[in-house]
C-alpha atoms as a PDB file:
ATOM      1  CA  UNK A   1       0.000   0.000   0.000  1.00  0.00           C
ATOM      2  CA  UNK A   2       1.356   3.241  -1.156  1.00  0.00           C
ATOM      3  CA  UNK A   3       1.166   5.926   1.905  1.00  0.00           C
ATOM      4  CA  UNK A   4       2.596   9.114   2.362  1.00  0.00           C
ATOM      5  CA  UNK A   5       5.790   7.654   4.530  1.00  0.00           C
ATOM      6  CA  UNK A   6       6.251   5.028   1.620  1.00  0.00           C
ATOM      7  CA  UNK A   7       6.706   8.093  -0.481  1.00  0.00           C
ATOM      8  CA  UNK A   8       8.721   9.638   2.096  1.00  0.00           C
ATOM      9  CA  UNK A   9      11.121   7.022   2.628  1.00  0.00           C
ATOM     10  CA  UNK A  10      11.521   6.500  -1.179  1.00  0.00           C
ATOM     11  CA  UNK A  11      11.647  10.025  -1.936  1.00  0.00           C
ATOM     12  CA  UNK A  12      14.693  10.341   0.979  1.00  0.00           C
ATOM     13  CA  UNK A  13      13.257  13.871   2.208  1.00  0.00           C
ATOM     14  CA  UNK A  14      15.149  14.994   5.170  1.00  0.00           C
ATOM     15  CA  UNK A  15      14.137  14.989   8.480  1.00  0.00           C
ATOM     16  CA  UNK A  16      15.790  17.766   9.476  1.00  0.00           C
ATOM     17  CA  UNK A  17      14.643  21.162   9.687  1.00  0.00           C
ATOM     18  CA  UNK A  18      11.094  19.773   9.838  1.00  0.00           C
ATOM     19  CA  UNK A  19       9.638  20.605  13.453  1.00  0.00           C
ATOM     20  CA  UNK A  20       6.951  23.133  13.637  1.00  0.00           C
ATOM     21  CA  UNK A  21       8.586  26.843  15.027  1.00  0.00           C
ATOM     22  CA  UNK A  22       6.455  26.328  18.615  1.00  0.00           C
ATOM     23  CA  UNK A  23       7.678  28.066  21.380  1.00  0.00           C
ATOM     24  CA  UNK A  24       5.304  27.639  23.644  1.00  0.00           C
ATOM     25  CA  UNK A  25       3.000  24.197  23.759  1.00  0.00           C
ATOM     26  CA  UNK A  26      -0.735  23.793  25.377  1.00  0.00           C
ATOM     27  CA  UNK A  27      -2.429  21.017  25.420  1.00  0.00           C
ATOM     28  CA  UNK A  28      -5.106  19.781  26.797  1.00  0.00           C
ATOM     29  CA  UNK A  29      -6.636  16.012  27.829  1.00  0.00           C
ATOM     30  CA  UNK A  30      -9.717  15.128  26.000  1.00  0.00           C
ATOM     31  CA  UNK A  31     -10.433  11.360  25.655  1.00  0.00           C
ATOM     32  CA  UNK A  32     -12.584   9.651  23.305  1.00  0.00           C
ATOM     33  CA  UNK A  33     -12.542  10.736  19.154  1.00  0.00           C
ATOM     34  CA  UNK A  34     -10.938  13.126  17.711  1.00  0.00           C
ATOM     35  CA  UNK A  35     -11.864  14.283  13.979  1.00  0.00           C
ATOM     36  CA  UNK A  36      -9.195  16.047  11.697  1.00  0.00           C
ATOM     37  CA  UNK A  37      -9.766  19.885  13.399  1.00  0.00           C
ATOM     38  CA  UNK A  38      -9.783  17.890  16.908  1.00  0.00           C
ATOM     39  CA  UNK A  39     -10.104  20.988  18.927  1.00  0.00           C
ATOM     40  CA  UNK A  40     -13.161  21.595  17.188  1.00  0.00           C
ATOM     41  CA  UNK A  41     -13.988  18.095  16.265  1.00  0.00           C
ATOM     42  CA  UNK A  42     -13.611  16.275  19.394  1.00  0.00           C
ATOM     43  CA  UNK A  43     -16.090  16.154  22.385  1.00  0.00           C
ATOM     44  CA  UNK A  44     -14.753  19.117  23.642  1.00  0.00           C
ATOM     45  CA  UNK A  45     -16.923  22.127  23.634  1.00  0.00           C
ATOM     46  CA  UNK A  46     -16.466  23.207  19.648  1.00  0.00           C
ATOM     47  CA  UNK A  47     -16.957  26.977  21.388  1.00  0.00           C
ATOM     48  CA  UNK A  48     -13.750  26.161  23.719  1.00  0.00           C
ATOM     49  CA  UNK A  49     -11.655  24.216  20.844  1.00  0.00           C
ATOM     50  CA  UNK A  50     -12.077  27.032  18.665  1.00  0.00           C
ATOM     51  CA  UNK A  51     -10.879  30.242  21.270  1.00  0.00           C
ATOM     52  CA  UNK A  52      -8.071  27.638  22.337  1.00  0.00           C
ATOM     53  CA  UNK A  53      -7.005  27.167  18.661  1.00  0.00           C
ATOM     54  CA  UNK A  54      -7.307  31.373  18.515  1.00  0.00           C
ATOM     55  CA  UNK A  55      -4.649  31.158  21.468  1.00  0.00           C
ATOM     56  CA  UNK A  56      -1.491  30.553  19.207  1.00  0.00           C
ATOM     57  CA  UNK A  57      -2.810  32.515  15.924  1.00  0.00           C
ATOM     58  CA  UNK A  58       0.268  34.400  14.619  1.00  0.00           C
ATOM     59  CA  UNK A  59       2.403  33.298  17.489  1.00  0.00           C
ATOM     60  CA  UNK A  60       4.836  30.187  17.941  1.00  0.00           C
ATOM     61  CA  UNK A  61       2.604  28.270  19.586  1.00  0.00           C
ATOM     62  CA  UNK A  62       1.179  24.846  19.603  1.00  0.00           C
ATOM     63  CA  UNK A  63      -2.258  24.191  20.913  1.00  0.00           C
ATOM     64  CA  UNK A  64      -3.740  20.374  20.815  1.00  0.00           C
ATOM     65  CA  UNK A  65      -4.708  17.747  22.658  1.00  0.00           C
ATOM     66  CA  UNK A  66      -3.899  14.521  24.412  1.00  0.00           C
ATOM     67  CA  UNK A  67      -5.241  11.325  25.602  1.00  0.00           C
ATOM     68  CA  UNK A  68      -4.035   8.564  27.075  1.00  0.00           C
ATOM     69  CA  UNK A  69      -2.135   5.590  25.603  1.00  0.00           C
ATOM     70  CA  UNK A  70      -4.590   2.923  24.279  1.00  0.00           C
ATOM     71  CA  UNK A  71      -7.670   2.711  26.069  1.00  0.00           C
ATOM     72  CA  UNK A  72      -9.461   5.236  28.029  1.00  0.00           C
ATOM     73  CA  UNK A  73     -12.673   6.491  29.015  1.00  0.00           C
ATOM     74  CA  UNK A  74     -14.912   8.278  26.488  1.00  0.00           C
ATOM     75  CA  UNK A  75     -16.261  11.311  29.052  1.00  0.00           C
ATOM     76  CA  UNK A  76     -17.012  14.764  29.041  1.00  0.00           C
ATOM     77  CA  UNK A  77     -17.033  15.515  32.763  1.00  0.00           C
ATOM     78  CA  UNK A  78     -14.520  15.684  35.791  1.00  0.00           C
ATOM     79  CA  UNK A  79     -10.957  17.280  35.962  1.00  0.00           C
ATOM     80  CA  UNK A  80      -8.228  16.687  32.877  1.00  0.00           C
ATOM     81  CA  UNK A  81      -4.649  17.253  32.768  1.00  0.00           C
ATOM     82  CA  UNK A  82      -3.369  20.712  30.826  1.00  0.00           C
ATOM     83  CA  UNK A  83       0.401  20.458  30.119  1.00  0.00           C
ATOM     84  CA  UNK A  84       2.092  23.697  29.427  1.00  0.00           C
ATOM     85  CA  UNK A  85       6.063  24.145  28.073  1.00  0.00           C
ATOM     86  CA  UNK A  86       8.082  26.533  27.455  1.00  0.00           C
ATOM     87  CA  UNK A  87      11.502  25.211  24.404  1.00  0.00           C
ATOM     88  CA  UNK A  88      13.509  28.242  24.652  1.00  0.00           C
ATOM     89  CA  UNK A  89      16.813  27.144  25.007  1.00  0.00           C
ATOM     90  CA  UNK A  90      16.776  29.654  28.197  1.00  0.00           C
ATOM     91  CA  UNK A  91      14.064  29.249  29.669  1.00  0.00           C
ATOM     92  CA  UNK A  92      12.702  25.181  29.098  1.00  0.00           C
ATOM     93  CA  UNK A  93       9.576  24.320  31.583  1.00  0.00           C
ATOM     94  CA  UNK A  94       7.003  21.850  31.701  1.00  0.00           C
ATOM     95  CA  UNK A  95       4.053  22.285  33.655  1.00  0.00           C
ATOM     96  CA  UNK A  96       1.428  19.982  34.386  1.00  0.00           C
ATOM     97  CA  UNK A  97      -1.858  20.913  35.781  1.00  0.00           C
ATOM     98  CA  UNK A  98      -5.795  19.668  36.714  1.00  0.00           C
ATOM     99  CA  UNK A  99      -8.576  22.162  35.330  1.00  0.00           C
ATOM    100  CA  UNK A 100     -11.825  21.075  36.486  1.00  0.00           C
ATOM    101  CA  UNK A 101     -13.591  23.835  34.231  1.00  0.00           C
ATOM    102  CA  UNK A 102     -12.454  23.852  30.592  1.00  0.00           C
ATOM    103  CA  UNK A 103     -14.523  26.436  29.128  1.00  0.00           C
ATOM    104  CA  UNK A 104     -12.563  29.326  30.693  1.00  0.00           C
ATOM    105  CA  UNK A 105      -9.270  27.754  30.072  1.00  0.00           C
ATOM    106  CA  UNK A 106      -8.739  29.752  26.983  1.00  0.00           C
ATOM    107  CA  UNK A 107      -9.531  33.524  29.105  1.00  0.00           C
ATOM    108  CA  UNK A 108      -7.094  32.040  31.814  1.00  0.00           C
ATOM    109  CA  UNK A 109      -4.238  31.785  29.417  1.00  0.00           C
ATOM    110  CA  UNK A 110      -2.315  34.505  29.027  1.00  0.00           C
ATOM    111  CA  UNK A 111       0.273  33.802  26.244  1.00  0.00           C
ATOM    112  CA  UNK A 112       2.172  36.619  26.122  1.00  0.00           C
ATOM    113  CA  UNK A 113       3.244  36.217  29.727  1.00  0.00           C
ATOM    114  CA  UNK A 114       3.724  32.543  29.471  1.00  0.00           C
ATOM    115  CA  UNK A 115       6.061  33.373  26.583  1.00  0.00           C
ATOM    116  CA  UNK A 116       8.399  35.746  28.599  1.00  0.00           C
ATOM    117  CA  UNK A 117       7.897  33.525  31.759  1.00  0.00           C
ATOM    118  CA  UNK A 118      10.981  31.453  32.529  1.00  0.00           C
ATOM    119  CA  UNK A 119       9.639  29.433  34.982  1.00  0.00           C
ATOM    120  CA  UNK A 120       6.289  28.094  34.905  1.00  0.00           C
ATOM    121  CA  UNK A 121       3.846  31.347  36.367  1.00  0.00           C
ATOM    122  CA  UNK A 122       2.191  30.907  39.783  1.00  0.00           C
ATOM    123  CA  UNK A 123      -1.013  32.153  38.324  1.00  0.00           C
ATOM    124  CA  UNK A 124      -1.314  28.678  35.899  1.00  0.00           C
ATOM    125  CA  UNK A 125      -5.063  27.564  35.556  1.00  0.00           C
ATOM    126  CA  UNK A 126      -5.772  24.299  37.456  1.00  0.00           C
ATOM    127  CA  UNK A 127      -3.908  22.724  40.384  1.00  0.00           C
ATOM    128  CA  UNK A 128      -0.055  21.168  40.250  1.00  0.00           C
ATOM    129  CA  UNK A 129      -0.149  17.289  38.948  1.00  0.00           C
ATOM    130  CA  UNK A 130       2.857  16.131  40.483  1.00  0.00           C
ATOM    131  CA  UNK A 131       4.799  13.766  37.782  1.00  0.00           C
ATOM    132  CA  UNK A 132       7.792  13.367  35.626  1.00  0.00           C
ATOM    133  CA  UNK A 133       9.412  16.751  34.501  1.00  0.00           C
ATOM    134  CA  UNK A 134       9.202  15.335  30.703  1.00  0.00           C
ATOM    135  CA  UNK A 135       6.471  14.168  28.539  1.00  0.00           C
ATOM    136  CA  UNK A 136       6.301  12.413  25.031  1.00  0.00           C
ATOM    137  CA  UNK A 137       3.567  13.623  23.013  1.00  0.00           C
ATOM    138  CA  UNK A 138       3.349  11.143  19.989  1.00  0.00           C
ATOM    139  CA  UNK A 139       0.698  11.903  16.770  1.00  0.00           C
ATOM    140  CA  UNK A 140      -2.041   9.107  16.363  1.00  0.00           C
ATOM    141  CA  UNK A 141      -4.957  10.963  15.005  1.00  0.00           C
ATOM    142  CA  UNK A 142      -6.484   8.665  11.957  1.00  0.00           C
ATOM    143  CA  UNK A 143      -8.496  11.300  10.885  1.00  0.00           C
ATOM    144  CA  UNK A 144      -5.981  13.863  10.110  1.00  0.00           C
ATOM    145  CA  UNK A 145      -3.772  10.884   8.406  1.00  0.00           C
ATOM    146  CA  UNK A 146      -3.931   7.124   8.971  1.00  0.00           C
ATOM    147  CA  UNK A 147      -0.155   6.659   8.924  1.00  0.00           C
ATOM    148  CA  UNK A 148      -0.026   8.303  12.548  1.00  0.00           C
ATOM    149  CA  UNK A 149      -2.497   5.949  13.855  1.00  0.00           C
ATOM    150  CA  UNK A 150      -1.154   2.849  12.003  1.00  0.00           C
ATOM    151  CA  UNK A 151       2.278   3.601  13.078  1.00  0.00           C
ATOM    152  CA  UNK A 152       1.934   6.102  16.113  1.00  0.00           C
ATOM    153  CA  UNK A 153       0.167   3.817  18.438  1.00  0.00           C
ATOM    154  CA  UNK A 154       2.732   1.094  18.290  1.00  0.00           C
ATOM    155  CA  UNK A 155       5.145   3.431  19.536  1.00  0.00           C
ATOM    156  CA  UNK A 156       3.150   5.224  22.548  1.00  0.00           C
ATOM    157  CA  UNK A 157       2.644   1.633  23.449  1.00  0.00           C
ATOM    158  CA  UNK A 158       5.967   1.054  23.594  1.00  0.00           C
ATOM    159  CA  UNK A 159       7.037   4.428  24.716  1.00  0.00           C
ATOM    160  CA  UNK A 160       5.215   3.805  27.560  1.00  0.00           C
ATOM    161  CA  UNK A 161       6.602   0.458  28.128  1.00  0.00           C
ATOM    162  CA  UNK A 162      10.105   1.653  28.455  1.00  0.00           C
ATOM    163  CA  UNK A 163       9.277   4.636  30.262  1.00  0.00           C
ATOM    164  CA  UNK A 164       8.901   3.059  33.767  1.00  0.00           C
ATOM    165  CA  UNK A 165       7.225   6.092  34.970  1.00  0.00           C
ATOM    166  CA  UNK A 166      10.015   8.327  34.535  1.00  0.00           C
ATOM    167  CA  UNK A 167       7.889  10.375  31.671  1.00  0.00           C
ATOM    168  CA  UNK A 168       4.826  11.279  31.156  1.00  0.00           C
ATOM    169  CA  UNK A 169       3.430   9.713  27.543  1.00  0.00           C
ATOM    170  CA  UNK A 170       0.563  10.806  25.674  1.00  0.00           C
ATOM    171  CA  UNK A 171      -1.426  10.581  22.628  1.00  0.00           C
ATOM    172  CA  UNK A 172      -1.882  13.816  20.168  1.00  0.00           C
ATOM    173  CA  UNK A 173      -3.672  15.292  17.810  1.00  0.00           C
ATOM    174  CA  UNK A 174      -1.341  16.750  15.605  1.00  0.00           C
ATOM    175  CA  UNK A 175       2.526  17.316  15.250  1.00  0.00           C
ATOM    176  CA  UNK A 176       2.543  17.968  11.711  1.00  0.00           C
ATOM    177  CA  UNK A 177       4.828  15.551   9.282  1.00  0.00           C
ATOM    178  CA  UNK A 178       2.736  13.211   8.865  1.00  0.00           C
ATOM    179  CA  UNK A 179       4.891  11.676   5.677  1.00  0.00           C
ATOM    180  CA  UNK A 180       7.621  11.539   8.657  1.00  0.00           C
ATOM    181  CA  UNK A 181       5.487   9.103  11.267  1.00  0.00           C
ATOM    182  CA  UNK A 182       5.842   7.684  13.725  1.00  0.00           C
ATOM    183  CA  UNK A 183       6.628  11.013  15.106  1.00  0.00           C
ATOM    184  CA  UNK A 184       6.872  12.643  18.418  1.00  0.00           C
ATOM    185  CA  UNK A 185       7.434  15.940  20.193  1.00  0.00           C
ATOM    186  CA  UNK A 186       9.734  15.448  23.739  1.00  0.00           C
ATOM    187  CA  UNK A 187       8.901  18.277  26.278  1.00  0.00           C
ATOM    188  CA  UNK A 188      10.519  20.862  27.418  1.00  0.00           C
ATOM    189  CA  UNK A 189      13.223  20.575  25.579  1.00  0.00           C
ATOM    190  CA  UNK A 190      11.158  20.836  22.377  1.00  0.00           C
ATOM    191  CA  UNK A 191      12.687  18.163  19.902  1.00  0.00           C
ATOM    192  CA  UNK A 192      10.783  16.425  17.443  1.00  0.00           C
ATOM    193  CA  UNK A 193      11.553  12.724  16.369  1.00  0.00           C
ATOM    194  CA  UNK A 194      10.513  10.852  13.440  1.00  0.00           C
ATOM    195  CA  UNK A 195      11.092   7.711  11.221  1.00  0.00           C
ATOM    196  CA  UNK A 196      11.108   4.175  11.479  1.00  0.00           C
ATOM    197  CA  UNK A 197      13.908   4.830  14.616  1.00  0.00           C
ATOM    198  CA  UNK A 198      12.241   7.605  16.234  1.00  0.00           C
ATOM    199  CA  UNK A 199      11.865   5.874  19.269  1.00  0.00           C
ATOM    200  CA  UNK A 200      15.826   5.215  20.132  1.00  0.00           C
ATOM    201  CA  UNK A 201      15.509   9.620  20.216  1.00  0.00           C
ATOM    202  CA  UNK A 202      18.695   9.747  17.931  1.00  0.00           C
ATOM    203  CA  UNK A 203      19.818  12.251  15.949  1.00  0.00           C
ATOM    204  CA  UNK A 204      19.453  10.615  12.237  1.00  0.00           C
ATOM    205  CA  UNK A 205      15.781  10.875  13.914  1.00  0.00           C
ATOM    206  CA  UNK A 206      15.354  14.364  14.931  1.00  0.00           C
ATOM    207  CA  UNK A 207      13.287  16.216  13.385  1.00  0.00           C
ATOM    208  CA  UNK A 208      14.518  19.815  14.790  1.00  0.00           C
ATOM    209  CA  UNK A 209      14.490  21.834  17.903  1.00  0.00           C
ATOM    210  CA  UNK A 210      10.750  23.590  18.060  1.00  0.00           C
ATOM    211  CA  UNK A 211      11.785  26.619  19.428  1.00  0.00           C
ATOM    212  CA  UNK A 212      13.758  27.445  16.429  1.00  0.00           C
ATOM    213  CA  UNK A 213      13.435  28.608  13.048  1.00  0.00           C
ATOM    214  CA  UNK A 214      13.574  25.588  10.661  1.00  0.00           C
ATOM    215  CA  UNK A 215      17.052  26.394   8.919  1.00  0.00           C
ATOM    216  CA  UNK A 216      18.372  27.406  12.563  1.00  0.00           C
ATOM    217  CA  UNK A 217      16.968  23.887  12.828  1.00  0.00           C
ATOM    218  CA  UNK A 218      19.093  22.324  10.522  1.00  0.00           C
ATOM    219  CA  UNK A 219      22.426  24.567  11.550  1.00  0.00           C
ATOM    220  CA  UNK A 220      22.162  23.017  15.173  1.00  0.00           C
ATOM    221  CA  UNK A 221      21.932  19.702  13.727  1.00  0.00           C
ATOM    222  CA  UNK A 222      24.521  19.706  11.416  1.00  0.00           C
ATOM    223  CA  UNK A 223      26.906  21.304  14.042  1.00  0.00           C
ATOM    224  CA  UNK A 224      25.516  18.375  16.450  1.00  0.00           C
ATOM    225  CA  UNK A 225      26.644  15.672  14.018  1.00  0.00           C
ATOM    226  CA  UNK A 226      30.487  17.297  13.403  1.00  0.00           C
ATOM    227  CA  UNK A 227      30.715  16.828  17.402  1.00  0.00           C
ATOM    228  CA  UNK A 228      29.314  13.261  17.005  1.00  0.00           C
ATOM    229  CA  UNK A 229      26.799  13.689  19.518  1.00  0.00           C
ATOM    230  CA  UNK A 230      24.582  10.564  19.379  1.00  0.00           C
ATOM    231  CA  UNK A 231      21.292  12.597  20.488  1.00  0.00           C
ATOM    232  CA  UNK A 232      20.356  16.582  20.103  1.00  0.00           C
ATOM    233  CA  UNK A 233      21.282  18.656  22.669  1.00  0.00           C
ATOM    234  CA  UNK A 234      20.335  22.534  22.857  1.00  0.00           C
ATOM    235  CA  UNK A 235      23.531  24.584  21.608  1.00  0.00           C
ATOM    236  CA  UNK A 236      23.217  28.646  21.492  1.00  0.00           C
ATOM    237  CA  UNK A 237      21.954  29.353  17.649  1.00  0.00           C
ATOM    238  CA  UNK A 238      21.740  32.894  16.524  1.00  0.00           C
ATOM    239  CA  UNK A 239      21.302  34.198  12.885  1.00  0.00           C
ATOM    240  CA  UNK A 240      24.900  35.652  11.451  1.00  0.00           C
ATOM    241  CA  UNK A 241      24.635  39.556  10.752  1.00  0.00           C
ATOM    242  CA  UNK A 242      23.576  40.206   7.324  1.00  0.00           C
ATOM    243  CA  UNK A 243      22.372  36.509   6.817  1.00  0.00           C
ATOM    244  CA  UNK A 244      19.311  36.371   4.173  1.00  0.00           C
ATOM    245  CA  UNK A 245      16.735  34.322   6.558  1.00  0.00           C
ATOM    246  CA  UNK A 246      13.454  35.882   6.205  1.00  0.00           C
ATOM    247  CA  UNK A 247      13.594  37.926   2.969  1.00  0.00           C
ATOM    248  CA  UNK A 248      12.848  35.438   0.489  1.00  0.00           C
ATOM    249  CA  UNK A 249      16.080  34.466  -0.586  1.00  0.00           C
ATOM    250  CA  UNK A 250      17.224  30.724  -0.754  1.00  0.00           C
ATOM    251  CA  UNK A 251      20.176  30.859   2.015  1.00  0.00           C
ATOM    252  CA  UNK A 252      21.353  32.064   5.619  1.00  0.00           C
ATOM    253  CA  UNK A 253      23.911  32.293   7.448  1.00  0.00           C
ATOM    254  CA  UNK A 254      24.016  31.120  11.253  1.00  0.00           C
ATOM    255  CA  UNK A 255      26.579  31.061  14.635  1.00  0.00           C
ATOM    256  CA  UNK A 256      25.975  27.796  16.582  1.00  0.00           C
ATOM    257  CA  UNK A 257      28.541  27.475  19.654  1.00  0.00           C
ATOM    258  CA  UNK A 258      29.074  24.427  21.639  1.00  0.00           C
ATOM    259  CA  UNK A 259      31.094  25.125  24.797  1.00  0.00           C
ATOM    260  CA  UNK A 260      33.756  27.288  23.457  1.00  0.00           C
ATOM    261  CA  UNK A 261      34.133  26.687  19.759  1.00  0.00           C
ATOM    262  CA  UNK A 262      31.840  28.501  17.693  1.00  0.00           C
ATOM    263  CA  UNK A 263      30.325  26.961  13.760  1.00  0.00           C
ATOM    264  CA  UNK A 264      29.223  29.184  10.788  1.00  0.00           C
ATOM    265  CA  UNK A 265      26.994  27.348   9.440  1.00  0.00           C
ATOM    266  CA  UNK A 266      25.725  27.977   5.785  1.00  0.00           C
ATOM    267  CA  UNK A 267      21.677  26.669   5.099  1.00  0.00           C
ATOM    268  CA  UNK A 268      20.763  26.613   1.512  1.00  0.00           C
ATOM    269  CA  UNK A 269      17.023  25.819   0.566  1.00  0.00           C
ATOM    270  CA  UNK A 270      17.342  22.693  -2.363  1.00  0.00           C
ATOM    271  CA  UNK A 271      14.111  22.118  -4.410  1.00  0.00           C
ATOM    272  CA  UNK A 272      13.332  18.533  -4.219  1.00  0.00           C
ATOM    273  CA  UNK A 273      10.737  16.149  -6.414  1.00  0.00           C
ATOM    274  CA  UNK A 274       6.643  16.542  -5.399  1.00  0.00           C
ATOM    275  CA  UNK A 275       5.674  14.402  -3.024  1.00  0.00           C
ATOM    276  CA  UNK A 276       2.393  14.502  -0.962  1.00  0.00           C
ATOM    277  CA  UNK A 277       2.342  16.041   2.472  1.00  0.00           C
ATOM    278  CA  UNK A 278      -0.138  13.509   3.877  1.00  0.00           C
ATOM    279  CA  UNK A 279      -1.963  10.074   2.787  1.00  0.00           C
ATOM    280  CA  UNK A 280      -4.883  11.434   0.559  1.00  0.00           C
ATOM    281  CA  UNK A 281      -3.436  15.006  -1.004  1.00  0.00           C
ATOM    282  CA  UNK A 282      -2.058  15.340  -4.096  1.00  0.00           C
ATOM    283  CA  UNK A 283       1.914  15.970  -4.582  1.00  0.00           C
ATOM    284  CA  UNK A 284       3.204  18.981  -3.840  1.00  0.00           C
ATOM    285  CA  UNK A 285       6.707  20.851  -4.597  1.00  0.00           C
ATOM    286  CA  UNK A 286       8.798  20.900  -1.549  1.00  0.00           C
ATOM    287  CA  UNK A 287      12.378  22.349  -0.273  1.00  0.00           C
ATOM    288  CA  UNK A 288      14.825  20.601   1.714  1.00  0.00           C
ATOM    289  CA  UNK A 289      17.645  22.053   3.468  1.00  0.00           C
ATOM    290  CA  UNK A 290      21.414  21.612   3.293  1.00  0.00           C
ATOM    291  CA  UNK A 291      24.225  22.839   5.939  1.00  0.00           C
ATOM    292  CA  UNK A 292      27.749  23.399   5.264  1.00  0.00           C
ATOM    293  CA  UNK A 293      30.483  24.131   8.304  1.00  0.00           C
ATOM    294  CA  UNK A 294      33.301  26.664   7.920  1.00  0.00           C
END
């Protein structure tokens, strides 16, 4: 059966530089189904999915939801768990919270300040859920693309398995990269895993750091294999002065130190053959991204 990872892996489409720019991730705990908009299409209240999804509008932020692994309750009522992170290199938090009252979640969030906040804020919505200080959010909604289901629900399983309650591990809606699954987002620290080996959390599996830009994605990366790091680590990545990123050119330039030693490190945007972005769209033009050290 031809699927959109089928194409992916044939295709050879990088992982890197792939993870959504998300600063900031919310997400909520509603069991039972999900449909492809699952904030609106869920048994959530469509009125509360839709000013939660209005939360991270023109901002690096994620907003979804969770469930847990395999089975679980189909209700409506009672107290849920909210998980709130922060990436930034600086400033990495998780958070993990019961709200009892959902529909005034989404006036009780205040993203701005979560953004600056380098802790996680006293005034959170909810009451503290003591638990690990990391989750593992992996994508298995079959109605935004069966190849997260069919191949992300192995993995929570497993995830969970090997997690000896150590981390918290989830199901969510919606990671993006579906062509990539199984994939994953690890909180705080905001990296995004993918592929057939996505679940050993190497770095021929990472996806990209979230809280970055997707070519600063690929600079850390690059500079992370030259060091022969065997999983991603945050390093300090900052755009070179009078790089091109943002002005619709095909290259930048960026400064990634580790320790002492600081990389330039040269992105170039390379036009690669169409390929679908999920099972059941037509093929699209896409752009990978190379890195070059000097």
């Amino acid at each position: 059966m031809t699927t959109c990872t089928t194409i992916r892996a044939a295709t050879g489409e990088p992982l890197a530089g792939t993870a959504p720019h998300a600063r900031l991730w919310i997400l909520l705990e509603q069991p039972g189904p999900w449909g492809r908009d699952a904030l609106t299409e869920s048994h959530l209240p469509a009125e509360t999915g839709r000013a939660l999804a209005a939360l991270g509008e023109g901002l690096p932020v994620r907003v979804g939801l969770i469930r847990s692994v395999g089975a679980h309750a189909d209700t409506t009522v009672g107290a849920r768990t909210l998980l709130v992170a922060r990436t930034d290199q600086d400033a990495s938090w998780l958070a993990t919270r019961r709200v009892d009252q959902v529909q005034v979640l989404p006036d009780d969030l205040d993203i701005e300040a979560l953004l600056a906040a380098d802790a996680p804020p006293q005034g959170l919505p909810g009451d503290p859920e003591p638990g690990p200080s990391q989750a593992l959010l992996v994508c298995t909604n079959a109605k935004r693309d069966q190849c997260c289901a069919v191949l992300g629900r192995p993995l929570a399983a497993s995830l969970v398995q090997g997690s000896n309650g150590r981390v918290q591990v989830w199901e969510t809606t919606h990671t993006s990269g579906h062509r990539f699954a199984p994939t994953f987002v690890s909180l705080p620290d905001g990296y995004l895993f993918g592929g057939p080996d996505a679940a050993a959390r190497g770095l021929d599996a990472c996806r990209g750091r979230s809280s970055l830009a997707a070519a600063a994605q690929v600079a850390e990366l690059a500079v992370l294999r030259r060091l022969d790091a065997s999983s991603p680590t945050a390093l300090e990545v900052r755009e070179a002065a009078g790089s091109a990123e943002g002005r619709s050119t095909t290259g930048s330039t960026w400064l990634v130190t580790a320790d002492t030693a600081t990389f330039t490190v040269d992105v170039e945007r390379v036009p690669g053959a169409e390929r679908p972005e999920s099972c059941g769209k037509g093929p699209v033009p896409f752009y990978s991204m190379t890195a070059a050290i000097r």
